[in-house]
N, C-alpha and C. Protein backbone atom coordinates (compact mmCIF):
# COMPACT_ATOMS: atom_id res chain seq x y z
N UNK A 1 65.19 1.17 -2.83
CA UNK A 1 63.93 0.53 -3.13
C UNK A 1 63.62 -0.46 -2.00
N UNK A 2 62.77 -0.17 -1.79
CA UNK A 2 62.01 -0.88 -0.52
C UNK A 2 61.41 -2.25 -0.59
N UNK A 3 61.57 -3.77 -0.35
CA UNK A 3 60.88 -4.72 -1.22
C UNK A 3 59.79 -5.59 -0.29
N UNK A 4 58.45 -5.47 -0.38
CA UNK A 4 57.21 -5.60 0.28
C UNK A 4 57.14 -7.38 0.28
N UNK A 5 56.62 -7.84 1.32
CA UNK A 5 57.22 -9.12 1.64
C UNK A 5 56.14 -9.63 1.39
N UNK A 6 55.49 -10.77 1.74
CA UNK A 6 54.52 -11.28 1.71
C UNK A 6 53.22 -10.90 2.64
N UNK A 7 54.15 -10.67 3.70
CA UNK A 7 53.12 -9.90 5.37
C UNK A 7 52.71 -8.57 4.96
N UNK A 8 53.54 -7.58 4.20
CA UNK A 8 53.49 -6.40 3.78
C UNK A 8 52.14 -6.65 2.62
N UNK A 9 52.09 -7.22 1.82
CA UNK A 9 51.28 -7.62 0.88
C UNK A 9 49.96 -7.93 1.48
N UNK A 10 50.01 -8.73 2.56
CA UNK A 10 48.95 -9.23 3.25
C UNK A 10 48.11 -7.80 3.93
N UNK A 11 48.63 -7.46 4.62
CA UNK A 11 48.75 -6.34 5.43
C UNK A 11 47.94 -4.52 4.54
N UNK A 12 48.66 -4.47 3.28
CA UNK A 12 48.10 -4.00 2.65
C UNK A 12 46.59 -4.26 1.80
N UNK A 13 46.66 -5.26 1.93
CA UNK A 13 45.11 -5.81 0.92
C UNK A 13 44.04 -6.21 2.22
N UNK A 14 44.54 -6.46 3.47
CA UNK A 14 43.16 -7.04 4.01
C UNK A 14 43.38 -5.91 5.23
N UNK A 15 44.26 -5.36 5.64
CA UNK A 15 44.29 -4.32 7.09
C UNK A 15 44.86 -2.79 7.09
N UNK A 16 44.99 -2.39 6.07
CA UNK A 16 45.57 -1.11 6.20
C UNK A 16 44.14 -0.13 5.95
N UNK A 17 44.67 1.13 6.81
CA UNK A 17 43.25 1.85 6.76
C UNK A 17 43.78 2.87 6.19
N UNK A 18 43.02 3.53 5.41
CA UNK A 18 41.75 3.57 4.98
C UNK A 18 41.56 2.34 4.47
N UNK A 19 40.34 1.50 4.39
CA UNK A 19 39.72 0.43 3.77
C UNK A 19 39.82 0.43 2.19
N UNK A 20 39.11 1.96 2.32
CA UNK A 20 38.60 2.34 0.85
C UNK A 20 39.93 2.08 -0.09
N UNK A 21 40.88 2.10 0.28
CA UNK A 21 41.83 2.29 -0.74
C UNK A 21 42.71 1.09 -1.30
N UNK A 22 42.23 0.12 0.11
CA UNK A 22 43.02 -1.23 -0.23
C UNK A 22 42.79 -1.98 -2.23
N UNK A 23 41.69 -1.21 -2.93
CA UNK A 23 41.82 -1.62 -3.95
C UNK A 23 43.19 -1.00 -4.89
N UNK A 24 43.61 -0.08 -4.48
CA UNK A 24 44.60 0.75 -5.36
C UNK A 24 45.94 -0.27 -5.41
N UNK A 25 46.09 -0.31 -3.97
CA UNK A 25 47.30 -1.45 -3.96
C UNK A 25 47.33 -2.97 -4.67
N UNK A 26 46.16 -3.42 -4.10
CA UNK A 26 45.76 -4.59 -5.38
C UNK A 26 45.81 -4.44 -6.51
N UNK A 27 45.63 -3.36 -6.97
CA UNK A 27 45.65 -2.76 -8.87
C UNK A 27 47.25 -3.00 -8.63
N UNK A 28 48.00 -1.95 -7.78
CA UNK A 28 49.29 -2.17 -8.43
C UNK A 28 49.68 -3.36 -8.03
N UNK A 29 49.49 -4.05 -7.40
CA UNK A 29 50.43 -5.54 -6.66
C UNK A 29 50.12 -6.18 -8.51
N UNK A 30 48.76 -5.97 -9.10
CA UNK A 30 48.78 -7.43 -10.27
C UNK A 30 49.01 -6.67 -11.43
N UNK A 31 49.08 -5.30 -11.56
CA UNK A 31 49.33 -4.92 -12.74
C UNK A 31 50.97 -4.42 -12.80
N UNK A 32 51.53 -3.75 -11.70
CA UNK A 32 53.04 -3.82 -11.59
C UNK A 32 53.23 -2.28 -12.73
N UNK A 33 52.35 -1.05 -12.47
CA UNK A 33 52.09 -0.03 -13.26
C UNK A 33 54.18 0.70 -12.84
N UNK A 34 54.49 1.05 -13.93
CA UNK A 34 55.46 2.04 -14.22
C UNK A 34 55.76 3.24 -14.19
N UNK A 35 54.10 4.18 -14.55
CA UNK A 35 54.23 5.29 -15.01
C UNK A 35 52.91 5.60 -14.37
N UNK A 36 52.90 6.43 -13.09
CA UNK A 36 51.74 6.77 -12.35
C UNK A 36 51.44 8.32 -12.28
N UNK A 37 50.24 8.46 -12.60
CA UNK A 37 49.94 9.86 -12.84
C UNK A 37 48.85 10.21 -11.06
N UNK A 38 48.94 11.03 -10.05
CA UNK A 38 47.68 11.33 -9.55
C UNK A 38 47.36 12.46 -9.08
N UNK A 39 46.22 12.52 -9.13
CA UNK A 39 45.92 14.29 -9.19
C UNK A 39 45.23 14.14 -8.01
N UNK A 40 45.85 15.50 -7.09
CA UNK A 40 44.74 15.28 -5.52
C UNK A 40 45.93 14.62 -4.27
N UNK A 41 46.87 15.02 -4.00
CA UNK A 41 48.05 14.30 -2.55
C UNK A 41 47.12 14.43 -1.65
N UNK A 42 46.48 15.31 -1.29
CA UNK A 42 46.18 15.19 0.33
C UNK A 42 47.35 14.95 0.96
N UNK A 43 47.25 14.34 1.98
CA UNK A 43 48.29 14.44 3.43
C UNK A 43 49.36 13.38 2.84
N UNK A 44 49.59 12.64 1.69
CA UNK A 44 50.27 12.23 1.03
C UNK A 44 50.79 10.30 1.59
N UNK A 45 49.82 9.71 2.86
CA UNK A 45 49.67 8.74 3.21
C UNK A 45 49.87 7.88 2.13
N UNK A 46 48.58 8.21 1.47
CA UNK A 46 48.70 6.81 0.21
C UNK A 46 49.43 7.17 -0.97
N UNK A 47 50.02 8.18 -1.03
CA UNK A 47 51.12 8.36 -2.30
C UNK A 47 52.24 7.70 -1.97
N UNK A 48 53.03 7.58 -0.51
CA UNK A 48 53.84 7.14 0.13
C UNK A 48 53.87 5.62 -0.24
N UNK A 49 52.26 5.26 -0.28
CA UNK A 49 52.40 3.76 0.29
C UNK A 49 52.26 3.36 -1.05
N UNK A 50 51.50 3.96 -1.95
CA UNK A 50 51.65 3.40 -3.26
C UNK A 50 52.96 3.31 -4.30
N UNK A 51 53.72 4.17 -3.78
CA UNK A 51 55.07 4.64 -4.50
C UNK A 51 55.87 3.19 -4.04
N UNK A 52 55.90 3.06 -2.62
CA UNK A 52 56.47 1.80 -1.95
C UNK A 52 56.15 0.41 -2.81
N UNK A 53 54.95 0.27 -2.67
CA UNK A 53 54.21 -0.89 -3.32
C UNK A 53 54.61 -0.89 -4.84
N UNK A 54 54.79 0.08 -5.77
CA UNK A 54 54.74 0.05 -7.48
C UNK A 54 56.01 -0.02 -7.19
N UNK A 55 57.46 1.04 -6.45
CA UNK A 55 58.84 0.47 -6.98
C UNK A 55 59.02 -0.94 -6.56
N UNK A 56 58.55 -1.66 -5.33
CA UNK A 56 58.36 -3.01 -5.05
C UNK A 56 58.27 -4.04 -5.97
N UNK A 57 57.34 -4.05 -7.00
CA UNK A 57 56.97 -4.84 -7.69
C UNK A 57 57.50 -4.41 -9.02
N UNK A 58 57.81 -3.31 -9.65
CA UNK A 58 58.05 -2.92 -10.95
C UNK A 58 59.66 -2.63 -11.12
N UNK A 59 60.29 -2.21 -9.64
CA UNK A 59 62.00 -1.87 -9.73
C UNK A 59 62.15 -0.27 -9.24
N UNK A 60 62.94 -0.06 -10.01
CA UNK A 60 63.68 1.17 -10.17
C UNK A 60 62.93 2.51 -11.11
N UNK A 61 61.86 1.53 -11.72
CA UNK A 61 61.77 2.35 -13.13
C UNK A 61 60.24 3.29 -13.06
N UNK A 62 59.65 3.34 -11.62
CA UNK A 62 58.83 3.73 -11.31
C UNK A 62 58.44 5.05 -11.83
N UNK A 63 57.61 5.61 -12.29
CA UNK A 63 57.77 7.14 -12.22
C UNK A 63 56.79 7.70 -12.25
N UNK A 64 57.03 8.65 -11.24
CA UNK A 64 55.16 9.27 -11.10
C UNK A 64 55.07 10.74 -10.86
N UNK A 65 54.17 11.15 -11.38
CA UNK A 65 53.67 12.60 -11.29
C UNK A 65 52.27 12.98 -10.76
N UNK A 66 52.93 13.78 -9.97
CA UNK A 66 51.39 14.24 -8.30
C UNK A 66 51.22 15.82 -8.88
N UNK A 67 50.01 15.95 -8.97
CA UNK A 67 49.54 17.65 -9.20
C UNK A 67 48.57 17.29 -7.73
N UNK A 68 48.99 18.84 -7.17
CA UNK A 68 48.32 18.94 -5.89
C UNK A 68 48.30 20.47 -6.03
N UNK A 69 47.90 21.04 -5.08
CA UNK A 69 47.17 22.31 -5.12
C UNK A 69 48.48 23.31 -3.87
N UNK A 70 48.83 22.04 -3.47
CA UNK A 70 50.20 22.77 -2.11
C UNK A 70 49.46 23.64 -1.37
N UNK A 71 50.34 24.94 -1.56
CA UNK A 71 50.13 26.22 -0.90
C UNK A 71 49.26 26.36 -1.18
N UNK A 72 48.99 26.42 -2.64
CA UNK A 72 47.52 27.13 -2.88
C UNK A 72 46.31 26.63 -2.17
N UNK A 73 46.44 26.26 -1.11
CA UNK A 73 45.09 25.36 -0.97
C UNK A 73 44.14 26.91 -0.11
N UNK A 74 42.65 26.48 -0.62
CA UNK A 74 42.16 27.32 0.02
C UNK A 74 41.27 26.97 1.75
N UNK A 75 41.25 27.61 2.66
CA UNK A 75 40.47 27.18 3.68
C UNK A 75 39.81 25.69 3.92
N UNK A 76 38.67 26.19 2.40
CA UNK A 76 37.69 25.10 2.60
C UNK A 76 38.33 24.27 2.17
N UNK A 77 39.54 23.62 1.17
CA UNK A 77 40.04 22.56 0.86
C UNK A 77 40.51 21.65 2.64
N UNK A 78 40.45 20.16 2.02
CA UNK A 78 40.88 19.17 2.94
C UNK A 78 42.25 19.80 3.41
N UNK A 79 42.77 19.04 4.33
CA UNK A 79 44.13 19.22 4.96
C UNK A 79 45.08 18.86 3.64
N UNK A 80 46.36 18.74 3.35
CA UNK A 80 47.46 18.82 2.87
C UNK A 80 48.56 19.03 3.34
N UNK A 81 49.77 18.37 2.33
CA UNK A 81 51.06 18.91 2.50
C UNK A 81 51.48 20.31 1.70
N UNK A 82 52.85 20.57 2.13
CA UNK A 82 53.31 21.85 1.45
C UNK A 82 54.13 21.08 0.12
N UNK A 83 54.80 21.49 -0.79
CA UNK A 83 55.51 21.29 -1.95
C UNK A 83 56.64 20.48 -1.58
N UNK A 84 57.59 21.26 -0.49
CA UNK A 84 58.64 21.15 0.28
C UNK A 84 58.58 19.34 1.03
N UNK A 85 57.47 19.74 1.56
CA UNK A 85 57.38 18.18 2.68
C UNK A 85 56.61 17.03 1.25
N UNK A 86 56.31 17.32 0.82
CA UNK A 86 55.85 16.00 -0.08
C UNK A 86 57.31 16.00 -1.22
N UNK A 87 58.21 16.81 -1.67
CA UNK A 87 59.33 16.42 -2.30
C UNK A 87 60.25 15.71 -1.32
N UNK A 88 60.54 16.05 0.28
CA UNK A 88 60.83 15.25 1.31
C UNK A 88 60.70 13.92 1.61
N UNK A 89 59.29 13.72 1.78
CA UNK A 89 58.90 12.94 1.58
C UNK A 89 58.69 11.52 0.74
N UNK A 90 58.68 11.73 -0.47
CA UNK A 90 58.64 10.89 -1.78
C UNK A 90 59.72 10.87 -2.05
N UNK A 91 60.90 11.39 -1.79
CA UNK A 91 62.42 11.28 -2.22
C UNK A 91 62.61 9.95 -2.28
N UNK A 92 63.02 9.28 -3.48
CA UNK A 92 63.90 8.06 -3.26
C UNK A 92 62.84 7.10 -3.56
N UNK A 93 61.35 7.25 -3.97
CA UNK A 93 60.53 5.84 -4.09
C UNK A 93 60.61 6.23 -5.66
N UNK A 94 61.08 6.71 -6.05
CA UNK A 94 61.16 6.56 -8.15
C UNK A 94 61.59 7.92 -8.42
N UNK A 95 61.01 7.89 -9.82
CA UNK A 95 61.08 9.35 -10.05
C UNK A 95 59.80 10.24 -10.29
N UNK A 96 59.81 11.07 -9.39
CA UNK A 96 58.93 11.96 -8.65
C UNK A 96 59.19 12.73 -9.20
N UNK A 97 58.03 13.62 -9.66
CA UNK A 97 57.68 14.75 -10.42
C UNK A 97 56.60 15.77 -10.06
N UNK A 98 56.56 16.73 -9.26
CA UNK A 98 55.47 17.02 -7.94
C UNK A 98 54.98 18.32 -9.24
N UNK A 99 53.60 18.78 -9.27
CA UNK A 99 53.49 20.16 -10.25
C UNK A 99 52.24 20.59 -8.96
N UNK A 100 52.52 21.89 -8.76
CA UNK A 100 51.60 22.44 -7.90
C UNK A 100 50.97 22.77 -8.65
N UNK A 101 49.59 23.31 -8.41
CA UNK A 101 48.32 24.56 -9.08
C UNK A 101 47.18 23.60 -9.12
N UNK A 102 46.07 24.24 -9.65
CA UNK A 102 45.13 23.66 -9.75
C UNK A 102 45.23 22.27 -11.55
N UNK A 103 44.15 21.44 -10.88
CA UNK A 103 44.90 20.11 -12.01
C UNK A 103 44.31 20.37 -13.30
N UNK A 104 43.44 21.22 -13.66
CA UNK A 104 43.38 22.05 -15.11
C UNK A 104 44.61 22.14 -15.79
N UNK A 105 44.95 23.64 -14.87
CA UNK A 105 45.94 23.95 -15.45
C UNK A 105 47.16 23.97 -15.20
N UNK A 106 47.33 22.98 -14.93
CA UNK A 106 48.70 22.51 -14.34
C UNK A 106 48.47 21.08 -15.85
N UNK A 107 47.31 20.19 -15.82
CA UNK A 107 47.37 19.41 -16.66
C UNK A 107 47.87 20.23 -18.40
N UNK A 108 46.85 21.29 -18.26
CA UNK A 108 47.25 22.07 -19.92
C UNK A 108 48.14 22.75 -20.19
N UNK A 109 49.30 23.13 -19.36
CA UNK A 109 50.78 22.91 -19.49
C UNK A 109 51.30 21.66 -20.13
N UNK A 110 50.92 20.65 -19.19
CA UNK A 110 52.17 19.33 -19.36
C UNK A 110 51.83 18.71 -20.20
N UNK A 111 50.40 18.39 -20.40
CA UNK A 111 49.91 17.28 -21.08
C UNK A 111 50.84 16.22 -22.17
N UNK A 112 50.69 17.75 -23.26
CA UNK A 112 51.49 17.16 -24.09
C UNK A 112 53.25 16.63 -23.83
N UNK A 113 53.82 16.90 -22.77
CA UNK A 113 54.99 15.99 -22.42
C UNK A 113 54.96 15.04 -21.56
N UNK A 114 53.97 14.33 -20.95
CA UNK A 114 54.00 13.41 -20.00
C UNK A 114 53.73 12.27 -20.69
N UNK A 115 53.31 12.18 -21.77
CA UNK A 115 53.10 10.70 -21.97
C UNK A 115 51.63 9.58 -21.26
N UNK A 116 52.10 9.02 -22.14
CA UNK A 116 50.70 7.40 -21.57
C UNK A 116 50.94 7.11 -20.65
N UNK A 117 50.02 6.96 -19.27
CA UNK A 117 49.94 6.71 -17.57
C UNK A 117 50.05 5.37 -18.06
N UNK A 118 50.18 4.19 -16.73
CA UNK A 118 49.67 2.56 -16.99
C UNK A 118 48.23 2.98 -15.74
N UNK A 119 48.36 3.69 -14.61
CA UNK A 119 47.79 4.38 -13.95
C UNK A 119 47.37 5.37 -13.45
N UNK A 120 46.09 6.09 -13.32
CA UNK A 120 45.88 7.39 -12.90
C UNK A 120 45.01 7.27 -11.79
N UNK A 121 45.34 8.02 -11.11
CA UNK A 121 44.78 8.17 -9.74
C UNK A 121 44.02 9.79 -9.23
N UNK A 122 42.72 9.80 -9.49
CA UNK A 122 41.59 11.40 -9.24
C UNK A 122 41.17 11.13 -8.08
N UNK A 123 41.45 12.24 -6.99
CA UNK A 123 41.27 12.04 -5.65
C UNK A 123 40.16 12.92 -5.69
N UNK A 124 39.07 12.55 -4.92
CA UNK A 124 37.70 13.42 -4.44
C UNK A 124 38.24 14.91 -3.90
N UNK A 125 39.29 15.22 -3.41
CA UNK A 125 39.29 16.44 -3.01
C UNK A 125 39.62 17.54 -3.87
N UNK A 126 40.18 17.13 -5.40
CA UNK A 126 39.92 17.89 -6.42
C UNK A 126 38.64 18.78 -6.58
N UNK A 127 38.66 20.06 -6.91
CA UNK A 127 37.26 20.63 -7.39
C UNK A 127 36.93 20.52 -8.21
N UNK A 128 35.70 20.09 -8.39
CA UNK A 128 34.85 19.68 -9.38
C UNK A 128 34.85 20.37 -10.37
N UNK A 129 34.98 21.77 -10.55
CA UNK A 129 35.08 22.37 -11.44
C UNK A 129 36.37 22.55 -12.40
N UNK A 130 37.23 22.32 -11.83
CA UNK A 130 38.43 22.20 -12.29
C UNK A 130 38.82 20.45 -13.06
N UNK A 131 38.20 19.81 -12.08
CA UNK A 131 38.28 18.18 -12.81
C UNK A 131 37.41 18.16 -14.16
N UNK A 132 36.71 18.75 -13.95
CA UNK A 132 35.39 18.87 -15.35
C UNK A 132 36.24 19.03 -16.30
N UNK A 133 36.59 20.37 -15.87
CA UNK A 133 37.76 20.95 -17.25
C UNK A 133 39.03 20.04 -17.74
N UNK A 134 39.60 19.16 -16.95
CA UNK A 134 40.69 18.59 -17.22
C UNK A 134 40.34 16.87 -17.79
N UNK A 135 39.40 16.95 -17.82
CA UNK A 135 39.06 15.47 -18.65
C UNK A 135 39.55 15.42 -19.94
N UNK A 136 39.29 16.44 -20.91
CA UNK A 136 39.99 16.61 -22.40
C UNK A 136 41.25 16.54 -22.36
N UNK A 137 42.32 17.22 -21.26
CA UNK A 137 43.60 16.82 -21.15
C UNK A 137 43.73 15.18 -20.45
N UNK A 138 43.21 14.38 -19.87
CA UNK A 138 43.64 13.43 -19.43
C UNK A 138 43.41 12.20 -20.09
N UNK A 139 42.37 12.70 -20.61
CA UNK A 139 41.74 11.44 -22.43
C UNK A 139 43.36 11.75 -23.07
N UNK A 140 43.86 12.29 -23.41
CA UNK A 140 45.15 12.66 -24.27
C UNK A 140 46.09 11.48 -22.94
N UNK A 141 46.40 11.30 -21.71
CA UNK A 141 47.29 10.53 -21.03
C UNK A 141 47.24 9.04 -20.90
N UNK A 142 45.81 8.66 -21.48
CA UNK A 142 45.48 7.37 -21.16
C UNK A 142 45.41 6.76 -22.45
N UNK A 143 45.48 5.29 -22.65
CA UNK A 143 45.04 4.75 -23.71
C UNK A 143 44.37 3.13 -22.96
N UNK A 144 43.59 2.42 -23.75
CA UNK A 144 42.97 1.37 -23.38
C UNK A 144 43.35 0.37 -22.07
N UNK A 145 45.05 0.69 -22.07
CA UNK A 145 45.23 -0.47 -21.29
C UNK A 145 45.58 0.35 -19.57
N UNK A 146 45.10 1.76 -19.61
CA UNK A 146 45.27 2.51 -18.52
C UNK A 146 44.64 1.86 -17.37
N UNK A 147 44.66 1.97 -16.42
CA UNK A 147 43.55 2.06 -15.10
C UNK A 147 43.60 3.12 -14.76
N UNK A 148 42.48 3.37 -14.50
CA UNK A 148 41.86 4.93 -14.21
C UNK A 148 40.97 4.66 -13.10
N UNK A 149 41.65 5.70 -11.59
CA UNK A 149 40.75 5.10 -10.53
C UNK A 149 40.56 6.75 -9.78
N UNK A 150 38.88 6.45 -9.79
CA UNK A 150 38.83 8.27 -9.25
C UNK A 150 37.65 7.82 -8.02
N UNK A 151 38.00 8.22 -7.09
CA UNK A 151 37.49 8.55 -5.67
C UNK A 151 35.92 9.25 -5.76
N UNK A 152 35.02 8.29 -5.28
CA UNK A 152 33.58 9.26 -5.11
C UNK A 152 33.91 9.08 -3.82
N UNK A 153 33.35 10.15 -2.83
CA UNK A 153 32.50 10.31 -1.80
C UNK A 153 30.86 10.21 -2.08
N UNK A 154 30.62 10.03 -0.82
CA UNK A 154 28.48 9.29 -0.60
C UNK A 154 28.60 11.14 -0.21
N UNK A 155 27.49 11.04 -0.42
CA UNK A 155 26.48 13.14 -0.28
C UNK A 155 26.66 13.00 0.90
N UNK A 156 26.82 12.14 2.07
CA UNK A 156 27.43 13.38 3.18
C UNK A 156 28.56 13.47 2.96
N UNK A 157 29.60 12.92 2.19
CA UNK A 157 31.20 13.42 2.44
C UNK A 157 32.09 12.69 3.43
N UNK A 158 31.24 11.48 3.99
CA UNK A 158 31.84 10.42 4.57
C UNK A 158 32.62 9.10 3.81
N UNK A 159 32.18 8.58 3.88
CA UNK A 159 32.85 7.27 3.04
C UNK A 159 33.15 7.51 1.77
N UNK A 160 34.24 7.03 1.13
CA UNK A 160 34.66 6.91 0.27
C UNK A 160 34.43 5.52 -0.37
N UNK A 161 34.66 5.59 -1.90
CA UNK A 161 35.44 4.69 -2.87
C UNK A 161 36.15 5.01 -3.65
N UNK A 162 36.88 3.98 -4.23
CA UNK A 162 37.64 4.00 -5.95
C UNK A 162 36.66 3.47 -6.75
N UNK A 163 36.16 3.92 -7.86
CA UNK A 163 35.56 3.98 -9.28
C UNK A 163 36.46 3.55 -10.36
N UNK A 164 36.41 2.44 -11.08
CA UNK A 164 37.27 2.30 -12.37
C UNK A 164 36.54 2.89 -13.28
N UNK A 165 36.90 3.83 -13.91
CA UNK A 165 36.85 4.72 -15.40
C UNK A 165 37.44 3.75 -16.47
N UNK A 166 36.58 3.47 -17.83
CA UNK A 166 37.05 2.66 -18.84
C UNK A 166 37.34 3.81 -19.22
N UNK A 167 38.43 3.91 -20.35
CA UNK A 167 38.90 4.69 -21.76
C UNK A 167 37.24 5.45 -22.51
N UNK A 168 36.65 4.63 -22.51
CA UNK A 168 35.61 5.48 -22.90
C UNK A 168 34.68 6.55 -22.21
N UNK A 169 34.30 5.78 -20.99
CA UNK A 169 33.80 6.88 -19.70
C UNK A 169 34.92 8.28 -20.13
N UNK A 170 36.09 8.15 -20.32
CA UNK A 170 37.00 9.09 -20.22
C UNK A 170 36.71 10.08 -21.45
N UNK A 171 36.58 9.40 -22.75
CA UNK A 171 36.52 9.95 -24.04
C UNK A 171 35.16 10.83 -24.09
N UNK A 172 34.16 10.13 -23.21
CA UNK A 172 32.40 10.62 -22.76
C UNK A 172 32.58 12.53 -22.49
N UNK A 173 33.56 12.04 -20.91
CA UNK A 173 33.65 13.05 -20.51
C UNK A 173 34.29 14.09 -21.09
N UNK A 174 35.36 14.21 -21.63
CA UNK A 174 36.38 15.08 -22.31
C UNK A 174 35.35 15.47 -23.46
N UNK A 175 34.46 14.62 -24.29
CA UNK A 175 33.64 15.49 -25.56
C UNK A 175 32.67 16.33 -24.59
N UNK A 176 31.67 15.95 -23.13
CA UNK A 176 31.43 17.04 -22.88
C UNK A 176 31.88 18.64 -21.93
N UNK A 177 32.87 18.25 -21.83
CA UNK A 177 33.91 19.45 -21.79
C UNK A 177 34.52 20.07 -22.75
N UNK A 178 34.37 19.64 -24.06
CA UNK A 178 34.73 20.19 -25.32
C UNK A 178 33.82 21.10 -25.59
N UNK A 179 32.53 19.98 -25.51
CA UNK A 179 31.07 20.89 -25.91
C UNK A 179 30.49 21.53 -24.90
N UNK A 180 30.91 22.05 -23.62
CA UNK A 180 30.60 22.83 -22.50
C UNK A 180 31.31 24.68 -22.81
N UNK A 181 32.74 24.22 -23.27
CA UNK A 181 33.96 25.21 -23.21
C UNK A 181 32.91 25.72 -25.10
N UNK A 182 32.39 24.81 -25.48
CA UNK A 182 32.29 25.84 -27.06
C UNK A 182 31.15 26.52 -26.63
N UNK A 183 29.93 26.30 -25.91
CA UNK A 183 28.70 26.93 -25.98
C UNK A 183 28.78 28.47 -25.34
């Protein structure tokens, strides 16, 4: 376990780039989350740095689960890691739990054994169509005191943010994916 100093702290909240993301680390520096759910690795930068930052502040007892798309990725998807290099990788910052496939159905497998997140993390490079569908499974992972932080991109696909999702935004979405899948 790696233990983030004060400069490290600093460093993360006012200078690390991407910009956009310096809020994630601030979530975990004051909430000190346990049990991290995120869907979407990409090149696995900020899984690295967040894994660092939550066993930092929380211990040993970290534990997190990444659905990413791996191999499967198609063309048009962003860059990525393979399965192999992100279990490499994340070795040793908690306990790591990597599920390839798309985060549907990779979520409607597990759901029911993963338990209540303290954090979830929806990366923009998820497909939309597939995130639609997995809102009804992820209302089932969260409860009130979750943080729920999902990535918009602006319509050109440049800049980013993090979005906080309340418990209800969540409950919104999952009834209309209930009532999408019945019609």
């Amino acid at each position: 376990m790696t233990k983030i100093g004060w400069f490290g702290r600093l460093w993360l909240n006012r200078f690390s780039k991407p910009a956009a993301e310096r809020p994630i680390y601030r979530l975990t520096l004051q909430n000190k989350p346990r049990r991290i759910l995120e869907l979407g690795l990409g090149t696995l930068q900020r899984s690295e740095r967040l894994l660092t930052v939550a066993s930092s502040v929380a211990g040993d007892a970290v534990q997190y689960v990444g659905l990413d798309r791996f191999e499967g990725r198609l063309p048009s998807d962003p860059p990525g890691v393979t399965l192999k290099q992100a279990h490499q990788r994340l070795h040793g910052r908690g306990r790591v739990q990597l599920v390839p496939g798309n985060v549907d159905a990779s979520l409607s497998r597990l759901c029911n054994h993963l338990g209540v997140f303290d954090l979830v993390l929806i990366s923009a490079d998820n497909d939309p169509r597939h995130l639609e569908r997995s809102w009804f499974f992820i209302q089932r992972l969260v409860n009130a005191q979750t943080r729920v932080l999902v990535e918009a991109k602006d319509a050109a696909g440049g800049a980013a943010s993090w979005k906080t999702f309340e418990k209800s935004r969540i409950d919104e979405l999952a009834a209309k994916s209930v009532l999408k899948r019945a019609a």
